[in-house]
PDB file of N, CA and C in Angstrom:
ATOM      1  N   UNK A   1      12.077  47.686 -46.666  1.00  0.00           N
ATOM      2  CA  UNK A   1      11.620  48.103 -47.975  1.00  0.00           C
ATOM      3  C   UNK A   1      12.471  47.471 -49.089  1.00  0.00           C
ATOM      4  N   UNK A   2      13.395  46.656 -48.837  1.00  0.00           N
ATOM      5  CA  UNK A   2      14.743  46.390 -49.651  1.00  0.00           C
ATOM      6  C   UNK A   2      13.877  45.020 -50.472  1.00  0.00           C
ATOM      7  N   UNK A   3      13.282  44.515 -49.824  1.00  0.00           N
ATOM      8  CA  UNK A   3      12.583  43.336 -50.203  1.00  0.00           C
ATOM      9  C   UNK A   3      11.440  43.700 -51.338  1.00  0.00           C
ATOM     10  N   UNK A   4      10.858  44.793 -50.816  1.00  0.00           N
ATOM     11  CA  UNK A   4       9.530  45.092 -51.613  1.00  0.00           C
ATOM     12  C   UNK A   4      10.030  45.686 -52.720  1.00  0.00           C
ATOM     13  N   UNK A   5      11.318  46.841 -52.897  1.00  0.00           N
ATOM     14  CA  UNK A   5      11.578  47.309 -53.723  1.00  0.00           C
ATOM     15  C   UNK A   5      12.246  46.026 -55.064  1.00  0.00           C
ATOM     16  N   UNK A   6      12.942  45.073 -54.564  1.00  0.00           N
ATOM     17  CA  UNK A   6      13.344  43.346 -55.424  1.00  0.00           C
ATOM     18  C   UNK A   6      12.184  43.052 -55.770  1.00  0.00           C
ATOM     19  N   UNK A   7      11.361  42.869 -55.110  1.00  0.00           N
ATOM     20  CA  UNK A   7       9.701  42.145 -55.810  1.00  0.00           C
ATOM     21  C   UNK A   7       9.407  43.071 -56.754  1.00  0.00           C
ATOM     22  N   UNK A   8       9.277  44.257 -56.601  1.00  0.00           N
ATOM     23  CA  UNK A   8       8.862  44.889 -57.622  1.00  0.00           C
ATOM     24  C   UNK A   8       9.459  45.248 -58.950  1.00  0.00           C
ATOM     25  N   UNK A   9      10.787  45.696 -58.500  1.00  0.00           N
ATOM     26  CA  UNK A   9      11.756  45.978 -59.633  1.00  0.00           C
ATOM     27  C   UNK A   9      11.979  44.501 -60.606  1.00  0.00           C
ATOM     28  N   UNK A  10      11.619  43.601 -60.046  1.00  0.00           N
ATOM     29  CA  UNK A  10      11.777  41.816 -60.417  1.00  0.00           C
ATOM     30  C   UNK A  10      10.886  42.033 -62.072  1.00  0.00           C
ATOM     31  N   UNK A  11       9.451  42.386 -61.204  1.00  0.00           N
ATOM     32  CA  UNK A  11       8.484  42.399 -62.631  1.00  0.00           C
ATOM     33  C   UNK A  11       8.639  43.236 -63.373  1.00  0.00           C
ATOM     34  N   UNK A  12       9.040  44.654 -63.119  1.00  0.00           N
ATOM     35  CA  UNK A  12       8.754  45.450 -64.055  1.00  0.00           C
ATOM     36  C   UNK A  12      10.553  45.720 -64.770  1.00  0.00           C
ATOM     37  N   UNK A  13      11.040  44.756 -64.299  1.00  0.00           N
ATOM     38  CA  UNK A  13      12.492  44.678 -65.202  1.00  0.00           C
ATOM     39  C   UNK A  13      12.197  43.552 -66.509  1.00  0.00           C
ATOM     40  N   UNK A  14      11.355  42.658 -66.161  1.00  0.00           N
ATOM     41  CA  UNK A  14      11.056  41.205 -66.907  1.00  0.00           C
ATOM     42  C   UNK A  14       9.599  42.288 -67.910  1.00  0.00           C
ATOM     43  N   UNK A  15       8.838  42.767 -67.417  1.00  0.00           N
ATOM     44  CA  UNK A  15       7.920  43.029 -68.064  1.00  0.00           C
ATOM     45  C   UNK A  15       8.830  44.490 -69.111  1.00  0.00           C
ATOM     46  N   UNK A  16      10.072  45.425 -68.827  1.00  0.00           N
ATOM     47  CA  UNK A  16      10.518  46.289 -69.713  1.00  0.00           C
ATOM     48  C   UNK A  16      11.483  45.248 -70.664  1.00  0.00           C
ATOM     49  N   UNK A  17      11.978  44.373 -70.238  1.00  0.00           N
ATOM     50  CA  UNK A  17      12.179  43.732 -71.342  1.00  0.00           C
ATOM     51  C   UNK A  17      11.559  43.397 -72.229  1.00  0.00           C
ATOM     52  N   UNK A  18      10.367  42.714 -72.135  1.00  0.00           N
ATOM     53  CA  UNK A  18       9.465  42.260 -72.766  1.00  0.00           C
ATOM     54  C   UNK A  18       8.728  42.979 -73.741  1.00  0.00           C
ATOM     55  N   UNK A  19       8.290  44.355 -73.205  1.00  0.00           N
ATOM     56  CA  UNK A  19       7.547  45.296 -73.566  1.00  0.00           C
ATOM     57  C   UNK A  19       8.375  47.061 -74.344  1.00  0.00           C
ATOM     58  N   UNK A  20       9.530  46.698 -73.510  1.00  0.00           N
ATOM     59  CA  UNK A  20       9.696  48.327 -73.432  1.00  0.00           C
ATOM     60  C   UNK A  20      11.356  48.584 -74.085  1.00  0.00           C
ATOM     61  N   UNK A  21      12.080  49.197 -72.831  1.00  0.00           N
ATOM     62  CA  UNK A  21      13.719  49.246 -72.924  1.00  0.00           C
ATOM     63  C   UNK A  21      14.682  48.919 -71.708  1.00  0.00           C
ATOM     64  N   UNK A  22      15.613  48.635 -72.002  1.00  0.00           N
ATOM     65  CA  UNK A  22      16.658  48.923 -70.788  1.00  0.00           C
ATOM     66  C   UNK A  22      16.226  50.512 -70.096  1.00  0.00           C
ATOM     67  N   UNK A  23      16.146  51.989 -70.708  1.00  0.00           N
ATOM     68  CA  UNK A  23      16.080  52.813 -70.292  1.00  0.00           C
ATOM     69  C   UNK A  23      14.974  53.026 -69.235  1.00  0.00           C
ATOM     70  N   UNK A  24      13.533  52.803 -70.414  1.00  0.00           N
ATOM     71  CA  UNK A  24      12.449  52.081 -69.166  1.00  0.00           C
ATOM     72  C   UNK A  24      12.697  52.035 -68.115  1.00  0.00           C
ATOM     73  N   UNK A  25      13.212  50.650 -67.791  1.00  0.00           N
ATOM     74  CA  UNK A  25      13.623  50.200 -66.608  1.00  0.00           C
ATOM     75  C   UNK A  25      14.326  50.323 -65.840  1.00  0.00           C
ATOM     76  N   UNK A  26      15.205  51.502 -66.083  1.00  0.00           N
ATOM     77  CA  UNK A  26      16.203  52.279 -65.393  1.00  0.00           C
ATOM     78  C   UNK A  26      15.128  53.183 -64.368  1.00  0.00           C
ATOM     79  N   UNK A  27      14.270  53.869 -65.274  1.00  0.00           N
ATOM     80  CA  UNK A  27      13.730  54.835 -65.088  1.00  0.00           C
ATOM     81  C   UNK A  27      12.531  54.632 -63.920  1.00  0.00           C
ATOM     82  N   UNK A  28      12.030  53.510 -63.888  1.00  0.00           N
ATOM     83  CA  UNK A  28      11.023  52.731 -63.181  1.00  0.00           C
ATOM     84  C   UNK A  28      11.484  52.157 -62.027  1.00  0.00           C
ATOM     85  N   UNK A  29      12.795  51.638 -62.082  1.00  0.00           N
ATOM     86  CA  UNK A  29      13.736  51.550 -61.063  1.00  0.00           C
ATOM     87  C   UNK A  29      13.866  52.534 -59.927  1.00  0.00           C
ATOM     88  N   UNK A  30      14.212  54.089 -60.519  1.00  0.00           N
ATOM     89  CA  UNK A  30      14.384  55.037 -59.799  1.00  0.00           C
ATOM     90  C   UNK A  30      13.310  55.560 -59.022  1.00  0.00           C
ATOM     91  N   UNK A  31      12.256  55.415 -59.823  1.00  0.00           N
ATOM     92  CA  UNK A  31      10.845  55.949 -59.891  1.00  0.00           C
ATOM     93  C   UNK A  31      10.662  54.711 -58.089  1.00  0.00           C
ATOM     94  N   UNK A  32      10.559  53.710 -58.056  1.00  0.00           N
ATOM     95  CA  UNK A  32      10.426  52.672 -56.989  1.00  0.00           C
ATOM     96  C   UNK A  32      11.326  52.949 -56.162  1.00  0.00           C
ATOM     97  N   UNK A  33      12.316  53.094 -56.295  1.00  0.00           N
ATOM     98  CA  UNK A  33      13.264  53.705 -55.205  1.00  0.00           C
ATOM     99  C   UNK A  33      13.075  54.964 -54.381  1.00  0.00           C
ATOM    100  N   UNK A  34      12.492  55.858 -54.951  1.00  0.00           N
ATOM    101  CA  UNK A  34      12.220  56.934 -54.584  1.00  0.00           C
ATOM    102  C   UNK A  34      10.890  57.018 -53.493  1.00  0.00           C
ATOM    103  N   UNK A  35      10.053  56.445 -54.034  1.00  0.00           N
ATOM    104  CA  UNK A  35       9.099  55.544 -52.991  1.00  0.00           C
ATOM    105  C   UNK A  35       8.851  54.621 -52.018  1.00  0.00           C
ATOM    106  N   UNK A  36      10.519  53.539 -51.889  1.00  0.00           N
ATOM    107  CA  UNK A  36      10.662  53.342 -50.995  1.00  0.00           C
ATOM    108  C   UNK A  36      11.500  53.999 -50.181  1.00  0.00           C
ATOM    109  N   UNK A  37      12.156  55.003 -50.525  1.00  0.00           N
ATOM    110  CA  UNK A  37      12.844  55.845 -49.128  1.00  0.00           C
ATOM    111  C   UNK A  37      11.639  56.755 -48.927  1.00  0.00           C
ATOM    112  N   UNK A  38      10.746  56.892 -48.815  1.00  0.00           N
ATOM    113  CA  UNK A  38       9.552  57.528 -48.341  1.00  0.00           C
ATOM    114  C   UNK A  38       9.113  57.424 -46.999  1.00  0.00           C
ATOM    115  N   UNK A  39       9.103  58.250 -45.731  1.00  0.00           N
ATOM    116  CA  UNK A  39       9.324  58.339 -44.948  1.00  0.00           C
ATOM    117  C   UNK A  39       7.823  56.947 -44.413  1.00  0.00           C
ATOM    118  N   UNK A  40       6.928  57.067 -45.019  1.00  0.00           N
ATOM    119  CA  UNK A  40       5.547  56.599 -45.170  1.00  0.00           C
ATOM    120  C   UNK A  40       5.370  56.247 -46.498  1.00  0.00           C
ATOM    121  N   UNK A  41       6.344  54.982 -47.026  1.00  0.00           N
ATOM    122  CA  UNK A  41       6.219  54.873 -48.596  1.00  0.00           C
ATOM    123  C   UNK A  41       4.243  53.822 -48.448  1.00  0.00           C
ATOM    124  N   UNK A  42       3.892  54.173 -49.493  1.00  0.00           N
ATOM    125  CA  UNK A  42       2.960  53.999 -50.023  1.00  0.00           C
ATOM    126  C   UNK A  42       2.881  52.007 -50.024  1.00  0.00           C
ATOM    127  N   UNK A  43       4.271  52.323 -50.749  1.00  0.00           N
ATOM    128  CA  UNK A  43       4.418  50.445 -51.003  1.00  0.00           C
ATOM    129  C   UNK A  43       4.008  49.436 -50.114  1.00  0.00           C
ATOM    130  N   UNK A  44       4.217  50.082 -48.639  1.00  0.00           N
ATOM    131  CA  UNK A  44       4.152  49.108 -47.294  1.00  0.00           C
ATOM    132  C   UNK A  44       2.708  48.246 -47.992  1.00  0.00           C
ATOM    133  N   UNK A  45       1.957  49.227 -48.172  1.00  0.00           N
ATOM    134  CA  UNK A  45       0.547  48.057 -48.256  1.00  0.00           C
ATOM    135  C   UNK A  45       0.319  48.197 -49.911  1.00  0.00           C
ATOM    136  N   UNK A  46      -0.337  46.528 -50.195  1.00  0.00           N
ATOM    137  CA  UNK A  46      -0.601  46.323 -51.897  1.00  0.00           C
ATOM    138  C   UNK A  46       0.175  45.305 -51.769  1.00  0.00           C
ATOM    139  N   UNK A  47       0.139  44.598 -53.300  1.00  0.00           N
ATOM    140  CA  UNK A  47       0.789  43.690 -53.708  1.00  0.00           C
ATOM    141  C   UNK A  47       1.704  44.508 -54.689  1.00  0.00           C
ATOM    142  N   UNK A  48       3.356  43.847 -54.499  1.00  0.00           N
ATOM    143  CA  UNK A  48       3.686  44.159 -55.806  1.00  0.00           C
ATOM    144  C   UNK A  48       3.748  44.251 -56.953  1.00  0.00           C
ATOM    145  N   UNK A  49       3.059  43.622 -57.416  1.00  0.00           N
ATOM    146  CA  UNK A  49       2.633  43.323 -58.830  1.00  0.00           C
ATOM    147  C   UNK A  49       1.491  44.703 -58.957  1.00  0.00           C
ATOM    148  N   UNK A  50       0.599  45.146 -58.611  1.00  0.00           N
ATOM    149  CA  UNK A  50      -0.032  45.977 -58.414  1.00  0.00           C
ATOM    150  C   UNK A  50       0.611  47.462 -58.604  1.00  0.00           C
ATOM    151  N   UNK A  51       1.947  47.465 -57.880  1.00  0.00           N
ATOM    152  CA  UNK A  51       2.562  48.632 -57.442  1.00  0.00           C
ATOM    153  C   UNK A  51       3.448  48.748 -58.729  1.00  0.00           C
ATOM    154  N   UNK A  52       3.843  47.413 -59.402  1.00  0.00           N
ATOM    155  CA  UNK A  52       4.580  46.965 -60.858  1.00  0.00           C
ATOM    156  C   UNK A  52       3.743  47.751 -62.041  1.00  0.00           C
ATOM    157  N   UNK A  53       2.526  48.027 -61.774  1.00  0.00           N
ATOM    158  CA  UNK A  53       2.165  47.952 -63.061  1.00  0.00           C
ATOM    159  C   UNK A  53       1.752  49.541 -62.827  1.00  0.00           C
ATOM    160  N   UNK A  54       1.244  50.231 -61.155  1.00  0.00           N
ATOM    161  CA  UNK A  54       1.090  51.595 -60.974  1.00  0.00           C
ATOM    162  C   UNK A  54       2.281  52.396 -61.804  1.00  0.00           C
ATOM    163  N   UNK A  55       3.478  51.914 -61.343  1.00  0.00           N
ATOM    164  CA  UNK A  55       4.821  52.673 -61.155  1.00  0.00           C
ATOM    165  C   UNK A  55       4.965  52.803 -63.117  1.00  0.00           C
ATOM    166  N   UNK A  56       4.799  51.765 -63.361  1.00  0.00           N
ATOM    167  CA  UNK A  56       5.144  51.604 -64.645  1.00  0.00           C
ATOM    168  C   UNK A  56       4.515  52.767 -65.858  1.00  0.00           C
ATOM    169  N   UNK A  57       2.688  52.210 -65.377  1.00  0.00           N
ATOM    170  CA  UNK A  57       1.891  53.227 -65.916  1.00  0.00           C
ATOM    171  C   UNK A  57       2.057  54.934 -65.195  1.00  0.00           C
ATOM    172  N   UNK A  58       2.370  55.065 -64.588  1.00  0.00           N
ATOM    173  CA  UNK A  58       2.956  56.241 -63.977  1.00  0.00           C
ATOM    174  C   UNK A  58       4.318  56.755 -65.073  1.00  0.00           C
ATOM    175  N   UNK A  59       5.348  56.071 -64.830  1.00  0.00           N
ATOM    176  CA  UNK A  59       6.452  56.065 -66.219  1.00  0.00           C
ATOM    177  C   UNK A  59       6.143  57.100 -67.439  1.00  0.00           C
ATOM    178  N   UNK A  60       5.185  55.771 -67.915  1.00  0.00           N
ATOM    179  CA  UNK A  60       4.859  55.682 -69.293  1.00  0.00           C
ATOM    180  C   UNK A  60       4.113  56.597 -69.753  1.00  0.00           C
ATOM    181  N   UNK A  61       3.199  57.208 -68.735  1.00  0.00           N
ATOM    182  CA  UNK A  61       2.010  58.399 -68.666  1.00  0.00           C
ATOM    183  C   UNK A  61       2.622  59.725 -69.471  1.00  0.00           C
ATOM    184  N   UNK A  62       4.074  59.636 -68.552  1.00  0.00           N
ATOM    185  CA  UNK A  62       4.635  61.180 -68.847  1.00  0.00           C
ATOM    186  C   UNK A  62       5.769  61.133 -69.296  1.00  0.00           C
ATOM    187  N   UNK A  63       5.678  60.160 -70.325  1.00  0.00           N
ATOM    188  CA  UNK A  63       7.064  59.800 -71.027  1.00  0.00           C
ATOM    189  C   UNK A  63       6.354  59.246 -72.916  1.00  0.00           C
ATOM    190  N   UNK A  64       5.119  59.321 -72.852  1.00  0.00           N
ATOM    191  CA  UNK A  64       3.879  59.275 -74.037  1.00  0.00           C
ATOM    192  C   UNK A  64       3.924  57.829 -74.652  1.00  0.00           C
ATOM    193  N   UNK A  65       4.070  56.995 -73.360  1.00  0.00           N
ATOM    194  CA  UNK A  65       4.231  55.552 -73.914  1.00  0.00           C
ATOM    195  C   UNK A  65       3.205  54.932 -74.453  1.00  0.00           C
ATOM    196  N   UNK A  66       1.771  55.733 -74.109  1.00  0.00           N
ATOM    197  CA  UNK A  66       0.478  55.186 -74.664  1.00  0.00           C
ATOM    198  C   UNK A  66       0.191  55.790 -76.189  1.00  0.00           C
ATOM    199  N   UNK A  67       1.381  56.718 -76.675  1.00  0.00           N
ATOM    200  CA  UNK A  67       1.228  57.739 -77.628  1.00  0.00           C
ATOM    201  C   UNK A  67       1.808  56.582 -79.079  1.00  0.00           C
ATOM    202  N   UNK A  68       0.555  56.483 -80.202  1.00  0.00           N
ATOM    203  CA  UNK A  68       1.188  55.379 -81.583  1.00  0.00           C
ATOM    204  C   UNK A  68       2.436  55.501 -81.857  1.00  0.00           C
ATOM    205  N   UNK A  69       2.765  57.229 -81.674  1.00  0.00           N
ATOM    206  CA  UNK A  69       4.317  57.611 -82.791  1.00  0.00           C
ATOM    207  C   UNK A  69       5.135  57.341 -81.843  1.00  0.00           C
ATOM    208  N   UNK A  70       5.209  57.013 -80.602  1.00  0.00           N
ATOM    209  CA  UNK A  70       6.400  56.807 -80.234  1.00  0.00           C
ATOM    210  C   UNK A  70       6.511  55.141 -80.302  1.00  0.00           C
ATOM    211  N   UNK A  71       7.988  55.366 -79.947  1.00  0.00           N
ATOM    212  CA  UNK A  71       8.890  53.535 -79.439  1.00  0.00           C
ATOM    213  C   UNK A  71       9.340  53.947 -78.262  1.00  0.00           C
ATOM    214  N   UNK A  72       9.242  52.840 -77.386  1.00  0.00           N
ATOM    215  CA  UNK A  72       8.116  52.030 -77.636  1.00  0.00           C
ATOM    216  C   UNK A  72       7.413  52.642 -77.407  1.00  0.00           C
ATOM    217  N   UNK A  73       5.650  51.519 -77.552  1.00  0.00           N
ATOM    218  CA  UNK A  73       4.308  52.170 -77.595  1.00  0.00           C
ATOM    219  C   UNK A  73       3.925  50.666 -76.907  1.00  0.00           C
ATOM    220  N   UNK A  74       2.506  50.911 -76.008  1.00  0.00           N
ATOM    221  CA  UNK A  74       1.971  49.744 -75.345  1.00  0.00           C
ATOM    222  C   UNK A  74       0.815  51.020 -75.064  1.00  0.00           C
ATOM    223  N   UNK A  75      -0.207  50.366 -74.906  1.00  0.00           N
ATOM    224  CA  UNK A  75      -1.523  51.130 -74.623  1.00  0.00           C
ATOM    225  C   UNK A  75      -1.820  50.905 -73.450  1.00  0.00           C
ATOM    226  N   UNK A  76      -2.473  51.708 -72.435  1.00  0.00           N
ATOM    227  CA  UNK A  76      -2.847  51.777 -71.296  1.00  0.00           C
ATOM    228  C   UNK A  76      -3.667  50.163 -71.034  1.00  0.00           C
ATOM    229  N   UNK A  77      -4.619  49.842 -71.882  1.00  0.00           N
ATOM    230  CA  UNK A  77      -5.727  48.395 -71.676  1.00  0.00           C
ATOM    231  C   UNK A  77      -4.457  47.596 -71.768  1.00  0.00           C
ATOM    232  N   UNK A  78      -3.846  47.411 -72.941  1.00  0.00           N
ATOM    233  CA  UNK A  78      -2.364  46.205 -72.879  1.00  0.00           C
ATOM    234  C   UNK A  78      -1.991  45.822 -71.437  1.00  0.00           C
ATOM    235  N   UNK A  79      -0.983  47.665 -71.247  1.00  0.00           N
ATOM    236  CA  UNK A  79      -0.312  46.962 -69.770  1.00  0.00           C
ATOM    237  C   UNK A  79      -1.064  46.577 -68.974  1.00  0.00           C
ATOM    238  N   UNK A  80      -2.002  47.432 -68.443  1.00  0.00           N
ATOM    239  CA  UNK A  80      -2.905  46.623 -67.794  1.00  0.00           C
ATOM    240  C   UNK A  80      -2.963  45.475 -67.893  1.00  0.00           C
ATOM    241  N   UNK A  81      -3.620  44.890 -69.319  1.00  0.00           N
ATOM    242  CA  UNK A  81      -3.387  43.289 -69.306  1.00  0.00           C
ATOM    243  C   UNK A  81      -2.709  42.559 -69.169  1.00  0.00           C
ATOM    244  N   UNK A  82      -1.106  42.814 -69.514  1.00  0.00           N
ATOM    245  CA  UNK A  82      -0.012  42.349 -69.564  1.00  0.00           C
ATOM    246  C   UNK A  82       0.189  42.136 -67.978  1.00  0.00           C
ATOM    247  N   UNK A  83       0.313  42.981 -67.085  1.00  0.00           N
ATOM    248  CA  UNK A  83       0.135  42.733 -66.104  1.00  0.00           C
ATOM    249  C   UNK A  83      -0.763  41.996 -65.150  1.00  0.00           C
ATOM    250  N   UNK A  84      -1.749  41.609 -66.003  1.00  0.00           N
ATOM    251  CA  UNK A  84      -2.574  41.263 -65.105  1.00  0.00           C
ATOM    252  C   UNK A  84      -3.425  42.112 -64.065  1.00  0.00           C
ATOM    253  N   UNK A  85      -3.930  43.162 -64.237  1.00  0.00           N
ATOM    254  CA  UNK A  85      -4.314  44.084 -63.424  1.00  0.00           C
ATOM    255  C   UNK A  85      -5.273  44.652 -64.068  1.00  0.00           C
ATOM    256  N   UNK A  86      -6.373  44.895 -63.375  1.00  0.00           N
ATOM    257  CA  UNK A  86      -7.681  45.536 -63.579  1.00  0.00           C
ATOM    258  C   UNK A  86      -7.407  46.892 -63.738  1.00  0.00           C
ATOM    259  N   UNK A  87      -7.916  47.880 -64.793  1.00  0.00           N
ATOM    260  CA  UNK A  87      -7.630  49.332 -65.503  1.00  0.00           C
ATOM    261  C   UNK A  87      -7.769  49.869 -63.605  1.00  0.00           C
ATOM    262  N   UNK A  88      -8.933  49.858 -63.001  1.00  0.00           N
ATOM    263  CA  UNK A  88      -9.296  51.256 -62.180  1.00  0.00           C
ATOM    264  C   UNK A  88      -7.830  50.646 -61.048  1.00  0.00           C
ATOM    265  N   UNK A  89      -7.585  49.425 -60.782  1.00  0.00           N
ATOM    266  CA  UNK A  89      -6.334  48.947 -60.007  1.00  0.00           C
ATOM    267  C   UNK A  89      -5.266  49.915 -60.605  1.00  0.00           C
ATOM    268  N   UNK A  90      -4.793  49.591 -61.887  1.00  0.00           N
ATOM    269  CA  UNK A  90      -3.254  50.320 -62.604  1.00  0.00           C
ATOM    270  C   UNK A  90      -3.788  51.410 -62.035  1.00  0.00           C
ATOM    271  N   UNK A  91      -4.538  52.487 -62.644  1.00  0.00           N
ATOM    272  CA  UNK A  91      -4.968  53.311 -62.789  1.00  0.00           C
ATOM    273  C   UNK A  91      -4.604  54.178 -60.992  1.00  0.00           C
ATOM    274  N   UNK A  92      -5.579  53.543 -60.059  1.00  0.00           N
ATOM    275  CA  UNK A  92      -4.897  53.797 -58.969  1.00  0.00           C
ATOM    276  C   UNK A  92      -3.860  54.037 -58.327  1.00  0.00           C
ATOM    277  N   UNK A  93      -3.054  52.705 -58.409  1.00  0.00           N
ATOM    278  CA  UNK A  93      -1.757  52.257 -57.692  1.00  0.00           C
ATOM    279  C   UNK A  93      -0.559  53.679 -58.787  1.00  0.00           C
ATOM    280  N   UNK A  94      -0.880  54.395 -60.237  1.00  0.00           N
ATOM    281  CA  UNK A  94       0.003  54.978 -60.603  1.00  0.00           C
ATOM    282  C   UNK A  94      -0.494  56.119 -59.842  1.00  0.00           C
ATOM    283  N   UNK A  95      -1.146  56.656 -59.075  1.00  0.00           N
ATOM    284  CA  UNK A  95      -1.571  57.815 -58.514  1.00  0.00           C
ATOM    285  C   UNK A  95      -1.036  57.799 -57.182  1.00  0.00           C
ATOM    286  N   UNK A  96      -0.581  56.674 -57.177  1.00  0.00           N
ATOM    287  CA  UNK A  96      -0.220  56.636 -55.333  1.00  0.00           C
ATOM    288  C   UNK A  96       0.917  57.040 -54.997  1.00  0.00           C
TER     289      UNK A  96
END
């Protein structure tokens, strides 16, 4: 899982820079970690990039990152796009 958890933490460290905070990405970090010590983590199957943009939108969901008044702010369609990932894909992979 040490591998999958680097692939992933890779993008969504480059994409909280880009987009977000250091804290972010602390937080998204943990959030992936926690999923790969999962006895049956989820991660085994998907692409990471996929699981980059679940975990993220997962984050951001309950932290009101899609919300105008806060900082940062990125809208659910953005990351999605930003990522490269189809809405019902994000949308999924943050439920998993």
């Amino acid at each position: 899982m040490r591998e999958k958890f680097d692939e992933i933490t890779q993008i969504t460290d480059d994409f909280s820079k880009k987009f977000l905070n250091d804290e972010y990405a602390e937080v998204i970090r943990q959030a992936t970690a926690a999923l790969c010590r999962k006895k049956n983590s989820p991660l085994k199957k998907g692409k990471p990039l996929t699981w980059a943009c679940g975990i993220t939108h997962a984050v951001g969901f309950v932290n009101f990152l899609a919300d105008k008044s806060e900082d940062p702010y990125i809208s659910a369609a953005d990351l999605y796009k930003n990522f490269g990932v189809g809405q019902s894909t994000g949308q999924g992979k943050s439920k998993g």
